[in-house]
PDB file of N, CA and C in Angstrom:
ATOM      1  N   UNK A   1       7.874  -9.156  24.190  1.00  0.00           N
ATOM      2  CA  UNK A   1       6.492  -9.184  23.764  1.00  0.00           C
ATOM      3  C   UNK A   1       6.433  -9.662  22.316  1.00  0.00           C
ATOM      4  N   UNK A   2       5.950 -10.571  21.977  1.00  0.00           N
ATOM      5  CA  UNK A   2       5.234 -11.298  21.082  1.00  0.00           C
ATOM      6  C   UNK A   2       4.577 -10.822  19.797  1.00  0.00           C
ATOM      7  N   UNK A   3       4.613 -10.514  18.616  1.00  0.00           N
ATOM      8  CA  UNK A   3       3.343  -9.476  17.891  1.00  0.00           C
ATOM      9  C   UNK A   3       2.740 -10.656  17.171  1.00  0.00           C
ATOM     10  N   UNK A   4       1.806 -11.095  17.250  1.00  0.00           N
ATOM     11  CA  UNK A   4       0.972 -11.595  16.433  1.00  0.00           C
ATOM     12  C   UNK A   4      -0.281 -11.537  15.308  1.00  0.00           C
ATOM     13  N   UNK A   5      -0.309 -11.944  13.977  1.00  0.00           N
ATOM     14  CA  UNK A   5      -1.521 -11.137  13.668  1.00  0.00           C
ATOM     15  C   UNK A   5      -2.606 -11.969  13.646  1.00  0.00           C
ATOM     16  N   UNK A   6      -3.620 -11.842  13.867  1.00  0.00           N
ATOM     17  CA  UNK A   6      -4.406 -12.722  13.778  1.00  0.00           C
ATOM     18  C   UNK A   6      -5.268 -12.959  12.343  1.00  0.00           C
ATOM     19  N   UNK A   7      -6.143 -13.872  11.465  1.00  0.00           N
ATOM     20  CA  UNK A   7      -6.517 -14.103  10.297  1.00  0.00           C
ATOM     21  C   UNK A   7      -7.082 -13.226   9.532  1.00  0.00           C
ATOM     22  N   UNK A   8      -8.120 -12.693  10.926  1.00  0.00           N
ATOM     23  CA  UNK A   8      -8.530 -11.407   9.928  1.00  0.00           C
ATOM     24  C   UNK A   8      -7.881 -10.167   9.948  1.00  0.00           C
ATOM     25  N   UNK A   9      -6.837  -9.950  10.812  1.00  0.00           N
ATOM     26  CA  UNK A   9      -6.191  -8.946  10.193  1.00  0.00           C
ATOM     27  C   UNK A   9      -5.264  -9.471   9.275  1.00  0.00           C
ATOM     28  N   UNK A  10      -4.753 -10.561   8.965  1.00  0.00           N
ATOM     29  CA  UNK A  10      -4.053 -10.577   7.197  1.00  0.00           C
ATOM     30  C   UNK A  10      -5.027 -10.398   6.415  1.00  0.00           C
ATOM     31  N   UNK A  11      -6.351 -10.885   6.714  1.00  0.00           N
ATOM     32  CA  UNK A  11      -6.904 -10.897   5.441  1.00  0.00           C
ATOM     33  C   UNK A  11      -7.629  -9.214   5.030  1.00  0.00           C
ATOM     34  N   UNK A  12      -7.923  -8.460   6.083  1.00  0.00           N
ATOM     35  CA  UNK A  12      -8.071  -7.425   6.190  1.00  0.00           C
ATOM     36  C   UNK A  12      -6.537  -6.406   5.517  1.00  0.00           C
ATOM     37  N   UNK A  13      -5.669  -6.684   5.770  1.00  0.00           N
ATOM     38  CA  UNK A  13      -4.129  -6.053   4.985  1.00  0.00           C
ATOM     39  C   UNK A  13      -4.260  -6.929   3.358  1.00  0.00           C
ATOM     40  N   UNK A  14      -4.006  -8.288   3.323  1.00  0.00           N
ATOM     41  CA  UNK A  14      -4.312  -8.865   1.957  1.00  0.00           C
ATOM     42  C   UNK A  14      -5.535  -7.657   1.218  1.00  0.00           C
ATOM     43  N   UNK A  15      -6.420  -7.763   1.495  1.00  0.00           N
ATOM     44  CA  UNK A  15      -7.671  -6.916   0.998  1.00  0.00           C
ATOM     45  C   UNK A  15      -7.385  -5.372   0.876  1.00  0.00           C
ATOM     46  N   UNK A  16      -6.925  -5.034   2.207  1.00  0.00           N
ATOM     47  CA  UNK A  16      -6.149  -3.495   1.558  1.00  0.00           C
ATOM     48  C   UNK A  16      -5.415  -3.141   0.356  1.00  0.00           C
ATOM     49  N   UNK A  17      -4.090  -4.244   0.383  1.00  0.00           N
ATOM     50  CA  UNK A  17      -3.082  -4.572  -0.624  1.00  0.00           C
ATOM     51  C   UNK A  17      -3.662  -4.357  -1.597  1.00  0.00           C
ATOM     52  N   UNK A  18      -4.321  -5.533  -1.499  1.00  0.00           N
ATOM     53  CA  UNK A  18      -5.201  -5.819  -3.710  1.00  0.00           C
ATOM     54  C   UNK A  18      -5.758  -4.337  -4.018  1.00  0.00           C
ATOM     55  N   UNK A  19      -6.824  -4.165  -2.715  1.00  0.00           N
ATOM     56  CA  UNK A  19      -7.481  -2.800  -3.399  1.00  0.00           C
ATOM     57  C   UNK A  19      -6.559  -1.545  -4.014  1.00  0.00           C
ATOM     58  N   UNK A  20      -5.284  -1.085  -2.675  1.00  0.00           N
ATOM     59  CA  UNK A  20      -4.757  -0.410  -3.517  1.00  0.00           C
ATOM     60  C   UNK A  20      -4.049  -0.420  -5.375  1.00  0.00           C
ATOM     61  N   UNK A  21      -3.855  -1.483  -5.296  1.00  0.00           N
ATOM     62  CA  UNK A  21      -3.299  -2.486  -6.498  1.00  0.00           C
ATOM     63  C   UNK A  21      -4.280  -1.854  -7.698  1.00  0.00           C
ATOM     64  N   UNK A  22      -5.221  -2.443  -6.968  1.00  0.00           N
ATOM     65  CA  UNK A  22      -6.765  -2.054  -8.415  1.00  0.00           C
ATOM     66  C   UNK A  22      -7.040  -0.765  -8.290  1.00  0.00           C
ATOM     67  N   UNK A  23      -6.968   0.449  -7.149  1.00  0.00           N
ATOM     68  CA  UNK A  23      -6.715   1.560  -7.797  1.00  0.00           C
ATOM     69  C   UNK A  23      -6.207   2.333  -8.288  1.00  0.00           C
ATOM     70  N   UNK A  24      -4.757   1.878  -8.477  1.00  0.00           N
ATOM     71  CA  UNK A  24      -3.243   2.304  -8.850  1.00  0.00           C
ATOM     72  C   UNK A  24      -3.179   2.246 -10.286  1.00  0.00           C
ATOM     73  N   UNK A  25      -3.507   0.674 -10.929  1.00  0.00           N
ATOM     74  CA  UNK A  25      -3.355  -0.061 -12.157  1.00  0.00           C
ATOM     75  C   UNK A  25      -4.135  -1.062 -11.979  1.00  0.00           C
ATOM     76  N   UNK A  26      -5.549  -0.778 -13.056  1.00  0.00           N
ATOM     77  CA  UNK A  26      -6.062  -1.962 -12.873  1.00  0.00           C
ATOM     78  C   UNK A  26      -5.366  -2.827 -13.566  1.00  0.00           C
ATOM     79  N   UNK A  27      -5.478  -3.060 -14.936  1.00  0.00           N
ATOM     80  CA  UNK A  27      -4.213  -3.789 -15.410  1.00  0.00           C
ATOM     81  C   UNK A  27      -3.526  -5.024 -14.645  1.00  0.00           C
ATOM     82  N   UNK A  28      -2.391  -4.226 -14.133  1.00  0.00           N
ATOM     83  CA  UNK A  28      -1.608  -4.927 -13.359  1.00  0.00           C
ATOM     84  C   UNK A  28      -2.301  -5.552 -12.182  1.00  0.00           C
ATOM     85  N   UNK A  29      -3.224  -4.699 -11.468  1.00  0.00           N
ATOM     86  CA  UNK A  29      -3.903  -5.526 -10.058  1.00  0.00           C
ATOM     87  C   UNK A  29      -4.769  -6.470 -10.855  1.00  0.00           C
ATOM     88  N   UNK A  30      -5.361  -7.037 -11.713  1.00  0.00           N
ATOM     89  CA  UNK A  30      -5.926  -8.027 -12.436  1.00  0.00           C
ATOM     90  C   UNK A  30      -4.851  -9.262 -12.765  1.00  0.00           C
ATOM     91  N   UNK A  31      -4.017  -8.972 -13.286  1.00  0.00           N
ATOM     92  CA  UNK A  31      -2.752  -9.762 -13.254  1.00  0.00           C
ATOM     93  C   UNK A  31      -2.230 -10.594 -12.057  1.00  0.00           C
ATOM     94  N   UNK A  32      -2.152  -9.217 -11.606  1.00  0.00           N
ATOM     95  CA  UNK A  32      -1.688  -9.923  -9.656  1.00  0.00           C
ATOM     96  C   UNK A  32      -2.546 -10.529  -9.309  1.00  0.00           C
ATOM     97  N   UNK A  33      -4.119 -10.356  -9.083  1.00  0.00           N
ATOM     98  CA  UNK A  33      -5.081 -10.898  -8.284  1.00  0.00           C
ATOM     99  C   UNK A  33      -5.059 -12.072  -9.020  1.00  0.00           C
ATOM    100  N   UNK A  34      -5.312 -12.252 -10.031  1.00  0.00           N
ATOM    101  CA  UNK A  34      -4.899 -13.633 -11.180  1.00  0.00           C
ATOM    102  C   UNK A  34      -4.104 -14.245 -10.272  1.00  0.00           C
ATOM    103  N   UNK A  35      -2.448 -14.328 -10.519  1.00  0.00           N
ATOM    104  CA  UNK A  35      -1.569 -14.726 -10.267  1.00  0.00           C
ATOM    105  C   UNK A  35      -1.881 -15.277  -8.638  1.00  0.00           C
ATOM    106  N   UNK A  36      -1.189 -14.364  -8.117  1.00  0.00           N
ATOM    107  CA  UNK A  36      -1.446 -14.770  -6.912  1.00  0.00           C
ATOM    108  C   UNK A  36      -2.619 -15.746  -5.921  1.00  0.00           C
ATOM    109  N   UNK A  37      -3.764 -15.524  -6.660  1.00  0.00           N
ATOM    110  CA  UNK A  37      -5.666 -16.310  -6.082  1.00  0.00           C
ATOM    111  C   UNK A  37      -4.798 -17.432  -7.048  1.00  0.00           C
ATOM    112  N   UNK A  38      -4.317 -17.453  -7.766  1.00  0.00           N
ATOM    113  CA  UNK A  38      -4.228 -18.904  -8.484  1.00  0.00           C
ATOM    114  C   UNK A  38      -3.023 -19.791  -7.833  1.00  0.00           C
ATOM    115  N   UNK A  39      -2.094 -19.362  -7.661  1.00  0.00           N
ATOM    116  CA  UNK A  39      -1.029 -19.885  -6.659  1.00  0.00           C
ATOM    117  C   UNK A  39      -1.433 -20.477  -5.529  1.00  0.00           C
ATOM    118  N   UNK A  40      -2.083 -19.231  -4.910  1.00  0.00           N
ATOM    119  CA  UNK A  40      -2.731 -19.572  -3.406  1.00  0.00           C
ATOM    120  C   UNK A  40      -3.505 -21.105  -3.542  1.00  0.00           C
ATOM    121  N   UNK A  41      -4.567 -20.755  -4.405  1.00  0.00           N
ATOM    122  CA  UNK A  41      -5.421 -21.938  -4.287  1.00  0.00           C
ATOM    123  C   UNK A  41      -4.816 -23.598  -4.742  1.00  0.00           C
ATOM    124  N   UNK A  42      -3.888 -23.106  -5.885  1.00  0.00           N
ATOM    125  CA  UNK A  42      -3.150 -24.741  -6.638  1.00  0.00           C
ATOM    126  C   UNK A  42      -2.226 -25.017  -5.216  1.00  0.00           C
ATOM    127  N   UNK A  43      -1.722 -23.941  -3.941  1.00  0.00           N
ATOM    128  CA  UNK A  43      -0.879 -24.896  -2.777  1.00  0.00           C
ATOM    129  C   UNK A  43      -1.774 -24.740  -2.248  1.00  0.00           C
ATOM    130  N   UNK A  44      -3.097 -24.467  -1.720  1.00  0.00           N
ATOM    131  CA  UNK A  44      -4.174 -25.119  -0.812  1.00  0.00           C
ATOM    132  C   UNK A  44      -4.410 -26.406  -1.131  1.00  0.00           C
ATOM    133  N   UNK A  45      -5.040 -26.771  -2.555  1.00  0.00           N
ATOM    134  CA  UNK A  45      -5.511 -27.463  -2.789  1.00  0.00           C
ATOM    135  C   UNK A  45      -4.324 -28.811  -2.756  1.00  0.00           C
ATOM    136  N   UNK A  46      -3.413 -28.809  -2.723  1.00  0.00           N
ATOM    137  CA  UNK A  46      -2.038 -29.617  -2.885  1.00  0.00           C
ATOM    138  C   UNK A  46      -1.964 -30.228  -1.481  1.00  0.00           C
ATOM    139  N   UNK A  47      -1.951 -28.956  -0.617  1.00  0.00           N
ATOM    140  CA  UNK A  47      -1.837 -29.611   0.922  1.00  0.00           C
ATOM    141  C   UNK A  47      -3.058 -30.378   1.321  1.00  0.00           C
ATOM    142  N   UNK A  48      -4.062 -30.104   1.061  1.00  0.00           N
ATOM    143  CA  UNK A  48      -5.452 -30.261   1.389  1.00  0.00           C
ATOM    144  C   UNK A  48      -5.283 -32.335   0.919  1.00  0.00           C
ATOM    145  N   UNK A  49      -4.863 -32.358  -0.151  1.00  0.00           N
ATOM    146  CA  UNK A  49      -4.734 -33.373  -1.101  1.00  0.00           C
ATOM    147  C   UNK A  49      -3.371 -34.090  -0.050  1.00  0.00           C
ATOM    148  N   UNK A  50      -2.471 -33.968   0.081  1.00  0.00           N
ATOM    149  CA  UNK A  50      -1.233 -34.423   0.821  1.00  0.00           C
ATOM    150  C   UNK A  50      -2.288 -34.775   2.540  1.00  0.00           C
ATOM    151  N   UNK A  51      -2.560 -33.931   3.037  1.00  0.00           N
ATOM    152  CA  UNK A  51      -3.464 -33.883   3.767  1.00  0.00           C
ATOM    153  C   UNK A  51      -4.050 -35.019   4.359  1.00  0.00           C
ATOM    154  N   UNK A  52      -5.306 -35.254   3.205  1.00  0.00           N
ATOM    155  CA  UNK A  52      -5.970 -36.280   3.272  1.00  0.00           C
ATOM    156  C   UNK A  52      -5.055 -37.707   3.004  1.00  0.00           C
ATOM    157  N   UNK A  53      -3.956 -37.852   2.333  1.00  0.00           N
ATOM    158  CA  UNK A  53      -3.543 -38.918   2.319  1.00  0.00           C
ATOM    159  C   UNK A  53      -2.514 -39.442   3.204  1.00  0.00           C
ATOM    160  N   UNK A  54      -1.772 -38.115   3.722  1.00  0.00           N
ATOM    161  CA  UNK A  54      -1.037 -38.850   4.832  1.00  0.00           C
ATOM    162  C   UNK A  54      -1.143 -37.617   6.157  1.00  0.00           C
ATOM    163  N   UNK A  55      -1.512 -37.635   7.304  1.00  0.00           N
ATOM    164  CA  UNK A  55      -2.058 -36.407   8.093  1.00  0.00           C
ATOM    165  C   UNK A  55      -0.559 -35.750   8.781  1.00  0.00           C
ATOM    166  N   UNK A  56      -0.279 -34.991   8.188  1.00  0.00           N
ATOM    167  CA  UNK A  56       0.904 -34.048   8.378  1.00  0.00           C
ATOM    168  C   UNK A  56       0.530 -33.593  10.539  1.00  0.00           C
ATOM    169  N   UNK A  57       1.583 -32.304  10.649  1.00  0.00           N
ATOM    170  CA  UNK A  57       1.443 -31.699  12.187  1.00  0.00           C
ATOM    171  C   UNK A  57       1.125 -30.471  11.463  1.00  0.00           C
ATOM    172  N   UNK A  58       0.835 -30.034   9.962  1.00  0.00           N
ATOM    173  CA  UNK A  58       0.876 -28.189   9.903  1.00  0.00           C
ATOM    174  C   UNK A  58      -0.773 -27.909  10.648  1.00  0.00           C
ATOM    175  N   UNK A  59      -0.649 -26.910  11.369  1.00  0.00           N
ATOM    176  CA  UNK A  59      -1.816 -26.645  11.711  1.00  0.00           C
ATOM    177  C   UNK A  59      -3.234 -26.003  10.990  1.00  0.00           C
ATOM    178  N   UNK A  60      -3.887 -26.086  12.071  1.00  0.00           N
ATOM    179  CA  UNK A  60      -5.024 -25.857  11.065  1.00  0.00           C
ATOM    180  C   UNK A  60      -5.486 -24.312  10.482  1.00  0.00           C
ATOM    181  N   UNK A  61      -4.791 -23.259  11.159  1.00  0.00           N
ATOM    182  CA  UNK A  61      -4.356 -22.088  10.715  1.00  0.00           C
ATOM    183  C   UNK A  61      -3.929 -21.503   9.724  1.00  0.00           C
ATOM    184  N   UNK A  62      -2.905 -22.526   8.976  1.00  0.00           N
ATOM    185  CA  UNK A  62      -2.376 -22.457   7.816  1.00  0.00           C
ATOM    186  C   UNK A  62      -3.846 -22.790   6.273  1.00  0.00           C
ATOM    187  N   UNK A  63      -4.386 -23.498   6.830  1.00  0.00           N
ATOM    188  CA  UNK A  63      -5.732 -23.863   5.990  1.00  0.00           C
ATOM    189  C   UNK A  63      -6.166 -22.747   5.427  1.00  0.00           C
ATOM    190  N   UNK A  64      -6.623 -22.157   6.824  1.00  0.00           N
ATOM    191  CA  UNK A  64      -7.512 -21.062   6.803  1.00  0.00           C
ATOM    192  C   UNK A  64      -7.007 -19.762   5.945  1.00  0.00           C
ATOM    193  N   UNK A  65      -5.542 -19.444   6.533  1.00  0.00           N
ATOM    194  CA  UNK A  65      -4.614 -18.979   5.811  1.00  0.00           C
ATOM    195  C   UNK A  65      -4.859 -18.645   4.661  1.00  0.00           C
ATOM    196  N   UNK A  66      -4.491 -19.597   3.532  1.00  0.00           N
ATOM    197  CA  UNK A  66      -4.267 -19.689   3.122  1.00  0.00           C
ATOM    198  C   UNK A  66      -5.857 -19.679   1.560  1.00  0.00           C
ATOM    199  N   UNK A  67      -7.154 -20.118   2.658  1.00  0.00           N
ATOM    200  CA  UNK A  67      -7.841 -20.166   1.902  1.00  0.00           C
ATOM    201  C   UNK A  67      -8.544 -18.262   1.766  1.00  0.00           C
ATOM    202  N   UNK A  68      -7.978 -17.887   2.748  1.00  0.00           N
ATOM    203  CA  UNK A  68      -8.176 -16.157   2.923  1.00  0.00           C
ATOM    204  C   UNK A  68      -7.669 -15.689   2.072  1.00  0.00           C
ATOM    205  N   UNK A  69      -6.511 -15.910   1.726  1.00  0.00           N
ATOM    206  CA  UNK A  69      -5.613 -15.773   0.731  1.00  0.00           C
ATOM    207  C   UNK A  69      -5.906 -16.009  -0.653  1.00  0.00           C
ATOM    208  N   UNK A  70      -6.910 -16.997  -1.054  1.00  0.00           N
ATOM    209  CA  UNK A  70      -7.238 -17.339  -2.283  1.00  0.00           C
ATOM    210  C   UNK A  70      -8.867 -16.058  -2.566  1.00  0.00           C
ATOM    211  N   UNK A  71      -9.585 -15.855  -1.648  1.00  0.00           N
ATOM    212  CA  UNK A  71     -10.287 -14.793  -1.416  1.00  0.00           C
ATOM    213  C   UNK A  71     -10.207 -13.081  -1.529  1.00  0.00           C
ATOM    214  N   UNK A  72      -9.134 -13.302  -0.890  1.00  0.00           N
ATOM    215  CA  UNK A  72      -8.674 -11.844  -0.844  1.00  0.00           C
ATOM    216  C   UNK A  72      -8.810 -11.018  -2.275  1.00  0.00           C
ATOM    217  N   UNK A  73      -7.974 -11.846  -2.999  1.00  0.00           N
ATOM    218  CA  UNK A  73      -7.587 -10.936  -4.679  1.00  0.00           C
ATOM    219  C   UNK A  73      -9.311 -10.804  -5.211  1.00  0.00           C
ATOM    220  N   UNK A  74     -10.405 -12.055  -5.417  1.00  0.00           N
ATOM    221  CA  UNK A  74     -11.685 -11.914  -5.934  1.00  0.00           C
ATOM    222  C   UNK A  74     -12.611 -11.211  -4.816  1.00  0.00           C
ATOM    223  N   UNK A  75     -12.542 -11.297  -3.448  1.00  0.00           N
ATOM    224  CA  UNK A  75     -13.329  -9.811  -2.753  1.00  0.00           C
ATOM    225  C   UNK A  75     -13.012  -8.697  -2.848  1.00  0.00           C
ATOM    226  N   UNK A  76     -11.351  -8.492  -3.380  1.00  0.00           N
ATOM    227  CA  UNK A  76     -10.983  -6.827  -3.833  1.00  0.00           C
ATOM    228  C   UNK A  76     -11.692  -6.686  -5.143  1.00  0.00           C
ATOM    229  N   UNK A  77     -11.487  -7.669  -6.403  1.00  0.00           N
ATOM    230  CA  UNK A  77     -12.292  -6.892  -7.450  1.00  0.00           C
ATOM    231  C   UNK A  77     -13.199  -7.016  -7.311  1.00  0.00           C
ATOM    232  N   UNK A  78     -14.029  -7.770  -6.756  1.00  0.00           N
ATOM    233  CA  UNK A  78     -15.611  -7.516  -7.221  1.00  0.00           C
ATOM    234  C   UNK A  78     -15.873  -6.226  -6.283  1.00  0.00           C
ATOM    235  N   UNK A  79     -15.100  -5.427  -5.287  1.00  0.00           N
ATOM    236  CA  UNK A  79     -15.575  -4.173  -4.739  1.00  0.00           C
ATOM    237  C   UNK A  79     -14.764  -3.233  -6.133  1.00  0.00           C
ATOM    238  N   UNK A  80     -13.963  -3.568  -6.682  1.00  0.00           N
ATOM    239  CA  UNK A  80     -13.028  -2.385  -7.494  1.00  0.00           C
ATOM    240  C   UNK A  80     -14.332  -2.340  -8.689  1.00  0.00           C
ATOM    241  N   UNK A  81     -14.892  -3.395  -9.145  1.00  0.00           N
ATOM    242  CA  UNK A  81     -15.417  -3.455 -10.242  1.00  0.00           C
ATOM    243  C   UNK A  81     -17.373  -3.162  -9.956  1.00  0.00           C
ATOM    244  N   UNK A  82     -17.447  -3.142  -9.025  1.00  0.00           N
ATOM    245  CA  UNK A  82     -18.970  -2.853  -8.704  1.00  0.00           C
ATOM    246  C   UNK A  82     -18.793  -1.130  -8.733  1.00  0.00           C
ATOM    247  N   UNK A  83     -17.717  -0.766  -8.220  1.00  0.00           N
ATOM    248  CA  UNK A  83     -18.028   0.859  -7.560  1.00  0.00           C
ATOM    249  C   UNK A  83     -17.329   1.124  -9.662  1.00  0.00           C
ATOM    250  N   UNK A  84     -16.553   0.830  -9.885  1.00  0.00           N
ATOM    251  CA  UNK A  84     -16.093   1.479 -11.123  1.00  0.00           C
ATOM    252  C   UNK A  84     -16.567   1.220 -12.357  1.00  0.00           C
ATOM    253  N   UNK A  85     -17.590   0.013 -12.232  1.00  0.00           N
ATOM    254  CA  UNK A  85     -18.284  -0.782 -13.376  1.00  0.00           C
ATOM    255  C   UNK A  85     -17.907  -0.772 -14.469  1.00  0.00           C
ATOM    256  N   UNK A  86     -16.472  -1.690 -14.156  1.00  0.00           N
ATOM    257  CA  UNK A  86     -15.717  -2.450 -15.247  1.00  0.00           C
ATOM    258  C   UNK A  86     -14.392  -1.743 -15.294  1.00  0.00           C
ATOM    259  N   UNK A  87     -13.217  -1.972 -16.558  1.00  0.00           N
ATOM    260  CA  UNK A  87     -12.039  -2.136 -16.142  1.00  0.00           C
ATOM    261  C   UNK A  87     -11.863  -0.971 -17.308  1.00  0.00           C
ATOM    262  N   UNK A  88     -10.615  -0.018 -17.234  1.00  0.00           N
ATOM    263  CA  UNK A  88     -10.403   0.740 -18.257  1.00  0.00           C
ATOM    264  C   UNK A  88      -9.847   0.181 -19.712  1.00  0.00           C
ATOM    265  N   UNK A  89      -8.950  -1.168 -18.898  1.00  0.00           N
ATOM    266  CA  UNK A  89      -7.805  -1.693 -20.339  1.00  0.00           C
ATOM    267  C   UNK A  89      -9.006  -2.739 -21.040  1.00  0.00           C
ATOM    268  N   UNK A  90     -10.070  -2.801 -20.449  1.00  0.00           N
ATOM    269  CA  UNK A  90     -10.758  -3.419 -21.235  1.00  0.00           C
ATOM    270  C   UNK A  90     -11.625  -3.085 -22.549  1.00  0.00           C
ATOM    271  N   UNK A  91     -11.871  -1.645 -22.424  1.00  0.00           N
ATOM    272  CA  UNK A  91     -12.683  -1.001 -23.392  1.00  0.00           C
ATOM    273  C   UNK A  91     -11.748  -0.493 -24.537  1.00  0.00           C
ATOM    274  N   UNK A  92     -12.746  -0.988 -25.505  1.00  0.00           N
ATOM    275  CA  UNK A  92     -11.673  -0.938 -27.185  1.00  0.00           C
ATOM    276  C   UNK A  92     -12.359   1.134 -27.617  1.00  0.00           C
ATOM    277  N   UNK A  93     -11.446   1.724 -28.018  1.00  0.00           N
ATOM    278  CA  UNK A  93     -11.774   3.111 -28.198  1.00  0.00           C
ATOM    279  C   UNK A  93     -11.546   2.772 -29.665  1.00  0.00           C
TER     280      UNK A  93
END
């Protein structure tokens, strides 16, 4: 038997991930969500670009993938940062 996940459950686990992240350390889950939404999107946008100029076999799954992926980190904070209204390492004492 086979296990497969399907898109929205990565992106549903991606979204878990981050959130725990941002309630652990925001800090660091700001960093990560940074990092990572920025990665994601500079190899979307790369393939997308390769893509259009010469038409590869990767499927079209990987797109989607991948653009879930660039989502994930900015739909976790804007829920971390609506319910907590705003970040702790940000405020100067």
């Amino acid at each position: 038997m086979k296990f497969r996940l399907r898109l929205g459950e990565i992106f549903l686990i991606e979204v878990v991930f981050y959130l725990l992240c941002w309630l652990s350390n925001d800090y660091l889950a700001s960093m990560v969500s940074l990092i990572f939404g920025t990665l994601f999107l500079v190899i979307l946008l790369i393939s997308l670009v390769v893509e259009v100029i010469e038409r590869s076999r990767v499927p079209r799954w990987y797109f989607y993938f991948m653009l879930l992926s660039v989502i994930a980190p900015l739909l976790s904070a804007a829920v971390y940062l609506s319910i907590m209204q705003g970040v702790d390492w940000m405020n100067v004492n």
